[in-house]
PDB file of N, CA and C in Angstrom:
ATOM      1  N   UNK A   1      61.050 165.318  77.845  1.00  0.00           N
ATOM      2  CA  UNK A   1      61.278 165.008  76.452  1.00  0.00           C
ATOM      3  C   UNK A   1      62.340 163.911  76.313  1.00  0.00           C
ATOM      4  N   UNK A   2      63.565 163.962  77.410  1.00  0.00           N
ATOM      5  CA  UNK A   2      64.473 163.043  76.983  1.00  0.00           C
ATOM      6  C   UNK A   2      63.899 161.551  77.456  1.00  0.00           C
ATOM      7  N   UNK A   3      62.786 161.649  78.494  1.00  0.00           N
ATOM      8  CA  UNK A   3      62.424 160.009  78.595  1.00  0.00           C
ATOM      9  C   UNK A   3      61.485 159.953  77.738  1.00  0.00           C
ATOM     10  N   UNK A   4      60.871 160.396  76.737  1.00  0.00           N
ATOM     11  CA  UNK A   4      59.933 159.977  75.486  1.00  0.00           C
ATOM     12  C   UNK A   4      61.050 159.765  74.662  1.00  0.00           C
ATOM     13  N   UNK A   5      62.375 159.836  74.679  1.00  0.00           N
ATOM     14  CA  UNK A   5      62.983 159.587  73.195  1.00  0.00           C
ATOM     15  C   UNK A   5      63.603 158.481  73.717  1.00  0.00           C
ATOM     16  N   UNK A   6      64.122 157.870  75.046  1.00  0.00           N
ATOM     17  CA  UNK A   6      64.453 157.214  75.834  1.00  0.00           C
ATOM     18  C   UNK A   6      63.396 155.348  75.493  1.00  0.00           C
ATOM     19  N   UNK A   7      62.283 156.480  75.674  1.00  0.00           N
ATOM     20  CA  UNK A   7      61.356 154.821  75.581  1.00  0.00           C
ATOM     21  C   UNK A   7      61.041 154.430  74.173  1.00  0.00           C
ATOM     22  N   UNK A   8      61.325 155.527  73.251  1.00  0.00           N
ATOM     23  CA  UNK A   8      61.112 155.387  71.929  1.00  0.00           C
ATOM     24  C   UNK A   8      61.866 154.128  71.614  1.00  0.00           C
ATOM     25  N   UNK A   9      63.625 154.826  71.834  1.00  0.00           N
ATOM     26  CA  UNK A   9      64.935 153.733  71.437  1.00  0.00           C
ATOM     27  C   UNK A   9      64.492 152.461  72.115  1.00  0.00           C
ATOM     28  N   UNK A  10      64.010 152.401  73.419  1.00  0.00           N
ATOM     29  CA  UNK A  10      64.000 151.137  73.829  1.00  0.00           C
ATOM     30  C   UNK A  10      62.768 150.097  73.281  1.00  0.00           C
ATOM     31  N   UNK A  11      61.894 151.292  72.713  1.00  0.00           N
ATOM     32  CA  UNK A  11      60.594 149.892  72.131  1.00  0.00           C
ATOM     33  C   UNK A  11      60.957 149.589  70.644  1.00  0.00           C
ATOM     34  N   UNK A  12      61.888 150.666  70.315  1.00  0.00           N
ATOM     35  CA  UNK A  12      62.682 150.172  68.721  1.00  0.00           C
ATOM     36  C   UNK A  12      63.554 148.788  69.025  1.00  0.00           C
ATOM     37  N   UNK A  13      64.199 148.774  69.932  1.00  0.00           N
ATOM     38  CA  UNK A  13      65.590 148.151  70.255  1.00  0.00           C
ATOM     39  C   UNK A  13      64.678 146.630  70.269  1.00  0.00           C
ATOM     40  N   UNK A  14      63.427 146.353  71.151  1.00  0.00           N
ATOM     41  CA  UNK A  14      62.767 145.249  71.578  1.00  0.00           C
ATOM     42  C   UNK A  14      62.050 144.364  69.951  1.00  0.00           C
ATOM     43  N   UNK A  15      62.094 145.422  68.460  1.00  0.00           N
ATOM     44  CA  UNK A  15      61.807 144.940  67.501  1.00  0.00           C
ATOM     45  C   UNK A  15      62.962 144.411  66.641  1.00  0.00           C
ATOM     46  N   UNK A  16      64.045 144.802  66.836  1.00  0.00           N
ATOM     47  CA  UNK A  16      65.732 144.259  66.429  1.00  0.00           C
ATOM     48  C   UNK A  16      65.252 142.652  66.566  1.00  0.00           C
ATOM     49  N   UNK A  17      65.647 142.174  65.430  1.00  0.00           N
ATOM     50  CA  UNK A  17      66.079 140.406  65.507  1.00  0.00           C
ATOM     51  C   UNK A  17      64.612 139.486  64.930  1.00  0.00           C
ATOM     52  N   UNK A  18      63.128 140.119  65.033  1.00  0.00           N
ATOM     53  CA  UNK A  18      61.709 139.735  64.987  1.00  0.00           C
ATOM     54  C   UNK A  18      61.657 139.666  63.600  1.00  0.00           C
ATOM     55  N   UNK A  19      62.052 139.185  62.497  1.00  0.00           N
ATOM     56  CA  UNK A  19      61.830 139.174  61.479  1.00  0.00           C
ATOM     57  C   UNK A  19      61.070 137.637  61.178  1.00  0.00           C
ATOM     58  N   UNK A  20      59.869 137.979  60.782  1.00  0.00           N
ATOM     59  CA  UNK A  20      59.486 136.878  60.618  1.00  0.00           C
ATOM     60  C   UNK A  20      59.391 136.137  58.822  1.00  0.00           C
ATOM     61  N   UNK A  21      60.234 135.069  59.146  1.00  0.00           N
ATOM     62  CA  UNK A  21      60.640 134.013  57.739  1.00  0.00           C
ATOM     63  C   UNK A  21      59.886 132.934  58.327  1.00  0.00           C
ATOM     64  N   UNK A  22      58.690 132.019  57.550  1.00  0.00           N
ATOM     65  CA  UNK A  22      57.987 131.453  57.848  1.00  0.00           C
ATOM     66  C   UNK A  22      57.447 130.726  56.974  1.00  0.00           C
ATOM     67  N   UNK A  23      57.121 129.369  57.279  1.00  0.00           N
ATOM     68  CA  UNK A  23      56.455 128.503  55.918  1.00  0.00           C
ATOM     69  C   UNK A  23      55.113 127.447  56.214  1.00  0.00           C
ATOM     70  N   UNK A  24      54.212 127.853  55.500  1.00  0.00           N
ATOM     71  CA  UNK A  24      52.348 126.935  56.206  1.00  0.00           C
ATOM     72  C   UNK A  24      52.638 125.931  55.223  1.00  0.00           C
ATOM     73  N   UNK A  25      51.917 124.567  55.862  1.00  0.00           N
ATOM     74  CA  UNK A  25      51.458 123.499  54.422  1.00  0.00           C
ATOM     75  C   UNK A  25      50.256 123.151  55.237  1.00  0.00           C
ATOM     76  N   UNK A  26      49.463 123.369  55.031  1.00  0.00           N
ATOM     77  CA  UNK A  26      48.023 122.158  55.508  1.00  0.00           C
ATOM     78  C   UNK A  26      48.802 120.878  54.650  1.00  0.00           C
ATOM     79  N   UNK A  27      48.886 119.772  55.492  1.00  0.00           N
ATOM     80  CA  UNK A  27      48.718 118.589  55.024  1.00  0.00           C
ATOM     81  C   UNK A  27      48.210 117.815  54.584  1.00  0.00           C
ATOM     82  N   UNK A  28      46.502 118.112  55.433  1.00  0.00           N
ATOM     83  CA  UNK A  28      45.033 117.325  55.509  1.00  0.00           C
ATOM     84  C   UNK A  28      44.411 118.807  55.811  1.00  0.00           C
ATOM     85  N   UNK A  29      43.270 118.652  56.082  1.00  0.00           N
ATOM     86  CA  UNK A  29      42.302 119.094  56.230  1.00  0.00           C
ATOM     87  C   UNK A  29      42.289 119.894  57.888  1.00  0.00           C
ATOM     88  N   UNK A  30      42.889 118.422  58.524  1.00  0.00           N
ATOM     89  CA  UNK A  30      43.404 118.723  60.151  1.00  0.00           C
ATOM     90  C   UNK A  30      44.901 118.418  60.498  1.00  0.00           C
ATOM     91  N   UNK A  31      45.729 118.898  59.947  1.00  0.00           N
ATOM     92  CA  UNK A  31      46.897 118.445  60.066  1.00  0.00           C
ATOM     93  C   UNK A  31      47.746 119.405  59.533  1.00  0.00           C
ATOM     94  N   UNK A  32      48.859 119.790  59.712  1.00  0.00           N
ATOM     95  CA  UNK A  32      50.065 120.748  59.024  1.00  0.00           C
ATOM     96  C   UNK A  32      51.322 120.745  59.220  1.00  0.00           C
ATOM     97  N   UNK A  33      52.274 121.269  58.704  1.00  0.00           N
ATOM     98  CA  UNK A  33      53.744 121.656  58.704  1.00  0.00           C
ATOM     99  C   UNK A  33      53.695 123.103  58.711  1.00  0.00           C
ATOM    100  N   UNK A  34      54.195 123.688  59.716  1.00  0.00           N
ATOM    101  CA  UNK A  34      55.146 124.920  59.984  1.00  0.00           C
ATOM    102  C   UNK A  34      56.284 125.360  60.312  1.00  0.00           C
ATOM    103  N   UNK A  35      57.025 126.130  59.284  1.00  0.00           N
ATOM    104  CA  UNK A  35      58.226 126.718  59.786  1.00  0.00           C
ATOM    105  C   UNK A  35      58.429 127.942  60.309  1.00  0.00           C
ATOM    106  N   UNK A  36      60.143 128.356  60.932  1.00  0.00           N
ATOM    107  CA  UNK A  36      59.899 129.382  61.141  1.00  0.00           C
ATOM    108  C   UNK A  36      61.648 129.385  61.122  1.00  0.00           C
ATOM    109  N   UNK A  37      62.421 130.528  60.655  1.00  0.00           N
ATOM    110  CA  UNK A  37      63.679 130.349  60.202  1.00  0.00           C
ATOM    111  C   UNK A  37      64.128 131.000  61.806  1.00  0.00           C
ATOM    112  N   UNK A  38      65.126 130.440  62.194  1.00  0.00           N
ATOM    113  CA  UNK A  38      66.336 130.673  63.121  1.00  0.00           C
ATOM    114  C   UNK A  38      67.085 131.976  62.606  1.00  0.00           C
ATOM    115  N   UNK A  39      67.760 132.600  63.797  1.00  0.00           N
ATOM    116  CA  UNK A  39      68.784 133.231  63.775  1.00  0.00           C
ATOM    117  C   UNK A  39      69.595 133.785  64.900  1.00  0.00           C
ATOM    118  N   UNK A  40      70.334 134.651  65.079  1.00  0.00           N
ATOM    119  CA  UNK A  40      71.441 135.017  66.144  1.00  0.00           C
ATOM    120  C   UNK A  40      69.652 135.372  67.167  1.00  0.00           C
ATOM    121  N   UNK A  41      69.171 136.052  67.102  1.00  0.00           N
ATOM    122  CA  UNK A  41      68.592 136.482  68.130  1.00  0.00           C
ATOM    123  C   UNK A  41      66.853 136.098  68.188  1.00  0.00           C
ATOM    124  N   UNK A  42      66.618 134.914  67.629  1.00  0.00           N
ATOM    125  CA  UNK A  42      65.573 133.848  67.352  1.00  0.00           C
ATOM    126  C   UNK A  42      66.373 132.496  67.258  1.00  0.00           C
ATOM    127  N   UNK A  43      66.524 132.287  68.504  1.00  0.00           N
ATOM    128  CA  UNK A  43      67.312 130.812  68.473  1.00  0.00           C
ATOM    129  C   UNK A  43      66.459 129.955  68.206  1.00  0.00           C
ATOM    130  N   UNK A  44      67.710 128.478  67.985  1.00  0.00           N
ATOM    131  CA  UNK A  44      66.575 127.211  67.888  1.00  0.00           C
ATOM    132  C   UNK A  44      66.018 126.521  69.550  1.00  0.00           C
ATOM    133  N   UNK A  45      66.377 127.204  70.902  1.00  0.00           N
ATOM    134  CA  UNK A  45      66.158 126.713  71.555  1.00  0.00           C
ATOM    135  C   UNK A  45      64.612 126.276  71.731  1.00  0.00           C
ATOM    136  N   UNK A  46      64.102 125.297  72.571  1.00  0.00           N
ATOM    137  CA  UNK A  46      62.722 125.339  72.595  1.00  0.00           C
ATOM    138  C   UNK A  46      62.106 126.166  74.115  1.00  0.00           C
ATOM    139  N   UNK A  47      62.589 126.638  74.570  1.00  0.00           N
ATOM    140  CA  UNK A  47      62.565 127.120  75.867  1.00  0.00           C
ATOM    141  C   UNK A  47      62.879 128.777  75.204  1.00  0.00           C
ATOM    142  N   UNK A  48      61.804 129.661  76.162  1.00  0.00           N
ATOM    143  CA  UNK A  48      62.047 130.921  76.248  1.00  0.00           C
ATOM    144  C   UNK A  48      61.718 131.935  75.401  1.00  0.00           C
ATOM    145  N   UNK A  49      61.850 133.294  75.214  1.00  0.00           N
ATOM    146  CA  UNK A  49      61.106 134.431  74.192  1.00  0.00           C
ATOM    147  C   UNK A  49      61.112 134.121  72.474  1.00  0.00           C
ATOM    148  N   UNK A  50      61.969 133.262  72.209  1.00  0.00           N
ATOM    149  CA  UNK A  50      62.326 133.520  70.780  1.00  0.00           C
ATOM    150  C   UNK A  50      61.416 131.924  70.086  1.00  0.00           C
ATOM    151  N   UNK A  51      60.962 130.846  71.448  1.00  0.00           N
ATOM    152  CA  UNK A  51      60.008 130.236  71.373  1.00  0.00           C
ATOM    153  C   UNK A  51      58.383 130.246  71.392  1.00  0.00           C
ATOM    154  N   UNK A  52      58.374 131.358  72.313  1.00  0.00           N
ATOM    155  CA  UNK A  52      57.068 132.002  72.255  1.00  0.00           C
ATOM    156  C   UNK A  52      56.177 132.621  71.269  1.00  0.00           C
ATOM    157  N   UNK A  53      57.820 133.503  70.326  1.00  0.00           N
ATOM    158  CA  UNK A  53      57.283 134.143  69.734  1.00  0.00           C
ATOM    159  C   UNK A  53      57.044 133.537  68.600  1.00  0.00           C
ATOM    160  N   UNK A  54      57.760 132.408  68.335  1.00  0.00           N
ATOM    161  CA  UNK A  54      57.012 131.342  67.094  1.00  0.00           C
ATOM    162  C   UNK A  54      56.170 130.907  67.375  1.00  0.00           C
ATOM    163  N   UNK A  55      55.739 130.511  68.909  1.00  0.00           N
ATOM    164  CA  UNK A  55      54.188 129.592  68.784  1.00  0.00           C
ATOM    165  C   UNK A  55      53.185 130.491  68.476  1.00  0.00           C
ATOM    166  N   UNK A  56      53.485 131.833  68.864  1.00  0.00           N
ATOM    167  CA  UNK A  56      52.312 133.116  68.249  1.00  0.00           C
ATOM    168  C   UNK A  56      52.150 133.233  66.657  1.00  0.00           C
ATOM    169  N   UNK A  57      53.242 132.683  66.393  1.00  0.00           N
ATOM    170  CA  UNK A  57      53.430 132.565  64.919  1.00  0.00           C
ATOM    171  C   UNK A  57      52.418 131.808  64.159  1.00  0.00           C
ATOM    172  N   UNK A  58      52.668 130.711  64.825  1.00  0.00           N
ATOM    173  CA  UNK A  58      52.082 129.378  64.315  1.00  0.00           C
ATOM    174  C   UNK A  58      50.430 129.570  64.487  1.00  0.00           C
ATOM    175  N   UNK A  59      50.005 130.247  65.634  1.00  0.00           N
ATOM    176  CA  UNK A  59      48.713 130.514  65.606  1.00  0.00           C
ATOM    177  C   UNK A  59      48.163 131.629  64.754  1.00  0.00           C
ATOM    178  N   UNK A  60      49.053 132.794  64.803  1.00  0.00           N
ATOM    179  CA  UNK A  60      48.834 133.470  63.318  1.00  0.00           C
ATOM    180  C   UNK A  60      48.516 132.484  62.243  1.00  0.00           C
ATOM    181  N   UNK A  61      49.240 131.815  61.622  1.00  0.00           N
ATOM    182  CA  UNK A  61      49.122 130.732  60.481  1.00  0.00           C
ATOM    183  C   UNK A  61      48.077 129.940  60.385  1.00  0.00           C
ATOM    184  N   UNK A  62      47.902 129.221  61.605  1.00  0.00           N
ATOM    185  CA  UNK A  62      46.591 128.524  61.729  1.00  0.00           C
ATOM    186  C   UNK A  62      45.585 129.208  61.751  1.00  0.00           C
ATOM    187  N   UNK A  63      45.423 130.434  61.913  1.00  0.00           N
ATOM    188  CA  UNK A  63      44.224 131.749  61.891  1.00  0.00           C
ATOM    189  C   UNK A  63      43.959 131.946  60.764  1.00  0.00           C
ATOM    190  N   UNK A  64      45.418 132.815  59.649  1.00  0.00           N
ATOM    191  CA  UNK A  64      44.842 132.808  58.768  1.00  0.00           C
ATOM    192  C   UNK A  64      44.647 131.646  57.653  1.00  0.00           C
ATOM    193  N   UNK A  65      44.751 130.512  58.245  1.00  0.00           N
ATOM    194  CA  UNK A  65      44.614 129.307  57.303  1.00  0.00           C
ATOM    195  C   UNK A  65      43.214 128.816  57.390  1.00  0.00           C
ATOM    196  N   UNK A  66      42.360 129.588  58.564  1.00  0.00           N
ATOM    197  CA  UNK A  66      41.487 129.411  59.218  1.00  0.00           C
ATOM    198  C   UNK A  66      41.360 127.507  59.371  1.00  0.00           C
ATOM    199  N   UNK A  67      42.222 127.176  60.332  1.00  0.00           N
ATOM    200  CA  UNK A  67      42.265 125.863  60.487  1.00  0.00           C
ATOM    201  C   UNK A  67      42.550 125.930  62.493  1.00  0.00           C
ATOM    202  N   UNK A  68      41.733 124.713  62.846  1.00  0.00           N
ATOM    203  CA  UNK A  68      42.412 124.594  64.102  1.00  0.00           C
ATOM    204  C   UNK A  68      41.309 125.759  65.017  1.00  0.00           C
ATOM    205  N   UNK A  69      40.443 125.522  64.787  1.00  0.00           N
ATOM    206  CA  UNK A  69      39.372 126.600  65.381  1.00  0.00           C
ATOM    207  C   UNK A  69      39.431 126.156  67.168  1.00  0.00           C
ATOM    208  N   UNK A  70      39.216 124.549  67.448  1.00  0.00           N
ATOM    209  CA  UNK A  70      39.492 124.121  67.904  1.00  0.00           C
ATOM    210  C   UNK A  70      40.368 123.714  69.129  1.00  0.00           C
ATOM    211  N   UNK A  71      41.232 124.653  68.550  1.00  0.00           N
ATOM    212  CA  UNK A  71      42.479 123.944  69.215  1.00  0.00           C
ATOM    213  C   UNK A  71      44.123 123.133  68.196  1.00  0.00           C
ATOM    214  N   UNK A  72      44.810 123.071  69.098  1.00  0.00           N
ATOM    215  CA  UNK A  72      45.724 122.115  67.974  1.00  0.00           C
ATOM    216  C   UNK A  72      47.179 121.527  68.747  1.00  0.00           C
ATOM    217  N   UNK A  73      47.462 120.645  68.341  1.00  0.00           N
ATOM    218  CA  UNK A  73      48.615 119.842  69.627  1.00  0.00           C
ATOM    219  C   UNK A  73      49.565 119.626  68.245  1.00  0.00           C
ATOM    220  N   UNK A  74      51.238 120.202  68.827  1.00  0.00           N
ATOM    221  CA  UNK A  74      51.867 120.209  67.934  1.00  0.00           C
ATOM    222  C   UNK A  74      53.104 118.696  68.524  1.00  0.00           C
ATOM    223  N   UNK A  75      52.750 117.766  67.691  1.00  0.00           N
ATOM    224  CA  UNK A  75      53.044 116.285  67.538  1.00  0.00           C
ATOM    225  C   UNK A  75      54.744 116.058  67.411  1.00  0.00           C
ATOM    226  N   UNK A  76      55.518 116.785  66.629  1.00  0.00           N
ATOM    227  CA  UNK A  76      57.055 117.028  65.974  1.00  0.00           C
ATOM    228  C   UNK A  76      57.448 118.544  66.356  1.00  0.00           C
ATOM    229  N   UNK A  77      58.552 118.660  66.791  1.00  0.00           N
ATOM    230  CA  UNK A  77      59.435 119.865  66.729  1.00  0.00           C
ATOM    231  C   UNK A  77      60.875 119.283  66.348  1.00  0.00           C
ATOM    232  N   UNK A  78      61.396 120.013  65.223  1.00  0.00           N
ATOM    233  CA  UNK A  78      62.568 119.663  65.138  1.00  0.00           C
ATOM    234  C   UNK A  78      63.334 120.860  64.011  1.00  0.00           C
ATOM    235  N   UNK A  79      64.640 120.840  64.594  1.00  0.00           N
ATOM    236  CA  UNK A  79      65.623 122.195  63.610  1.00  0.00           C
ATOM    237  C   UNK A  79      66.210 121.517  62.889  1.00  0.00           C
ATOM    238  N   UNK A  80      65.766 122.283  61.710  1.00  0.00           N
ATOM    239  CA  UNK A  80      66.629 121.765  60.012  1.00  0.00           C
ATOM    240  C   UNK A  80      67.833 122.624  60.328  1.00  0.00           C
ATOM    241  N   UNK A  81      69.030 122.616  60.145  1.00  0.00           N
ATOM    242  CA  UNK A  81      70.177 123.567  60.027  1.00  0.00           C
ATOM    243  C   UNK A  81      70.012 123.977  58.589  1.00  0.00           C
ATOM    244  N   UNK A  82      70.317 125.045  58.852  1.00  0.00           N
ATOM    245  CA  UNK A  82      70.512 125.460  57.168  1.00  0.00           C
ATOM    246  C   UNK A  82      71.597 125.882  56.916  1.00  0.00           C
ATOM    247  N   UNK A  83      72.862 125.549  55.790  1.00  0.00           N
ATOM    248  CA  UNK A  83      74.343 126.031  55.920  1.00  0.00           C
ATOM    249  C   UNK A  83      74.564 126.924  54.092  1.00  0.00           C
ATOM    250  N   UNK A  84      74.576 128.187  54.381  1.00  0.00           N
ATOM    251  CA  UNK A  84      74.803 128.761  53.130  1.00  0.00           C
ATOM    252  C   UNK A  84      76.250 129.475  53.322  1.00  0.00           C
ATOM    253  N   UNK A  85      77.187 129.090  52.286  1.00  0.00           N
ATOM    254  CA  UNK A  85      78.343 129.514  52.318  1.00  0.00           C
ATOM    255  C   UNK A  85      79.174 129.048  53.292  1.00  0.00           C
ATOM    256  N   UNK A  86      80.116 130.016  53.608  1.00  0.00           N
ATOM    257  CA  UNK A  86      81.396 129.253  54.713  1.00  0.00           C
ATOM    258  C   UNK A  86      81.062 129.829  56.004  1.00  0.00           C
ATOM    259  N   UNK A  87      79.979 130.856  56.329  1.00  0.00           N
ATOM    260  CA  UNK A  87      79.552 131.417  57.846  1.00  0.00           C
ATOM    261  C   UNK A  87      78.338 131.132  58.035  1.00  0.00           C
ATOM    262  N   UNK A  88      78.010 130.043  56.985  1.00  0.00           N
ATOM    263  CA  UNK A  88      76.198 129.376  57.313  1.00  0.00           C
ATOM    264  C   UNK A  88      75.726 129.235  58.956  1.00  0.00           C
ATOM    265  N   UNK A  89      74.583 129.892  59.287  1.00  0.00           N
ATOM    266  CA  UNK A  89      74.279 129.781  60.882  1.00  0.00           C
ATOM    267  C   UNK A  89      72.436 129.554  60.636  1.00  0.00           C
ATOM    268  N   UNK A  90      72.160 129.695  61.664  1.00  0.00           N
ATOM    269  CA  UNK A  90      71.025 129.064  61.765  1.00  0.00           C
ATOM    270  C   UNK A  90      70.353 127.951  60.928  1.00  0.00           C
ATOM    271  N   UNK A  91      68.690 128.351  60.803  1.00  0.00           N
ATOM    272  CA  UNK A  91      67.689 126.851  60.107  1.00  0.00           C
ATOM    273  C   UNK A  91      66.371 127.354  60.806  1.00  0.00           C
ATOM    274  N   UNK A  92      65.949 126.297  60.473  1.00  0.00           N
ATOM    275  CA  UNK A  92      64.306 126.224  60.362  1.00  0.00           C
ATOM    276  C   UNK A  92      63.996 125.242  61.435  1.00  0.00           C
ATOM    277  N   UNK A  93      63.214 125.889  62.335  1.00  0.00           N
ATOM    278  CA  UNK A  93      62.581 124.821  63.102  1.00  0.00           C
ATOM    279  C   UNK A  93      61.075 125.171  62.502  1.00  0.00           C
ATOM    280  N   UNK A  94      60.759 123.071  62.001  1.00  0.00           N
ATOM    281  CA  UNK A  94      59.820 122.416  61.721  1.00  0.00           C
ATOM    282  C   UNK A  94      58.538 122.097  63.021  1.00  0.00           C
ATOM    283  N   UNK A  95      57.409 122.224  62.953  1.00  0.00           N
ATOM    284  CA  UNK A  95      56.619 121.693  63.268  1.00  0.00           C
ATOM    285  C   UNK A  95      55.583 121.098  62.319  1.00  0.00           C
ATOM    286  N   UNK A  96      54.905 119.722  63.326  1.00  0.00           N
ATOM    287  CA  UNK A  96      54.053 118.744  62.728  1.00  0.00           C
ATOM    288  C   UNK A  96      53.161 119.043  63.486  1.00  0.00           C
ATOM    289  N   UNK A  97      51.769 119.235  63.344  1.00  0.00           N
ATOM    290  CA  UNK A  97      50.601 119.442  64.380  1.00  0.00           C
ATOM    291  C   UNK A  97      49.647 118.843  63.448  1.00  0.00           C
ATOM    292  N   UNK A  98      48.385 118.895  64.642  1.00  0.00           N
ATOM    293  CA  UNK A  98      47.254 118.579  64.199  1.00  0.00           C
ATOM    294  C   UNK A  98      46.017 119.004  64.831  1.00  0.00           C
ATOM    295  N   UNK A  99      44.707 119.295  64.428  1.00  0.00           N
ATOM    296  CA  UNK A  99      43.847 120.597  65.114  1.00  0.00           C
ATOM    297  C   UNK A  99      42.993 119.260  65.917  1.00  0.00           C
ATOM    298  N   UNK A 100      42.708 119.745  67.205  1.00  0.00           N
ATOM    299  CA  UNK A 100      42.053 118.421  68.074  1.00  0.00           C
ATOM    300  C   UNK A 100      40.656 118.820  67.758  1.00  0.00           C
TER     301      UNK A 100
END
């Protein structure tokens, strides 16, 4: 019983920080802008888990935008900072893509 409550805490603990803040624009027809907001434990790095889990993002988006059936090559990556108040932290990393 104590390693079922054991793996419980730990598959709770692995959803801490996954909040997904997110923004679609189709541009064109084949083309878009996606965001996805930063934070302490969704960095802006482009390397590693908290990158991954936005590009899953982004294909969510393109799924339900039903765009990009295809395929899709993302052209721009870049972090907006966003500064609210006097302990402002994170931003938005932008992508530019387009469905091949």
């Amino acid at each position: 019983m104590r390693i079922l409550a054991l793996l419980c805490v730990a598959a709770l603990a692995g959803c801490v920080g996954t909040e997904r803040v997110e923004g679609f624009t189709a541009t064109s027809p084949t083309s878009f802008l996606y965001s996805s907001h930063t934070d302490a434990a969704l960095t802006e790095n482009d390397d590693g888990a908290a990158e991954r889990i936005r590009r899953g993002w982004l294909a969510d988006a393109l799924k339900a935008h039903s765009m990009c059936g295809n395929g899709y090559v993302v052209d721009s990556r870049r972090f907006v900072p966003v500064v609210d108040g006097r302990f402002g932290n994170g931003g938005d990393i932008v992508y530019a893509g387009r469905c091949l």
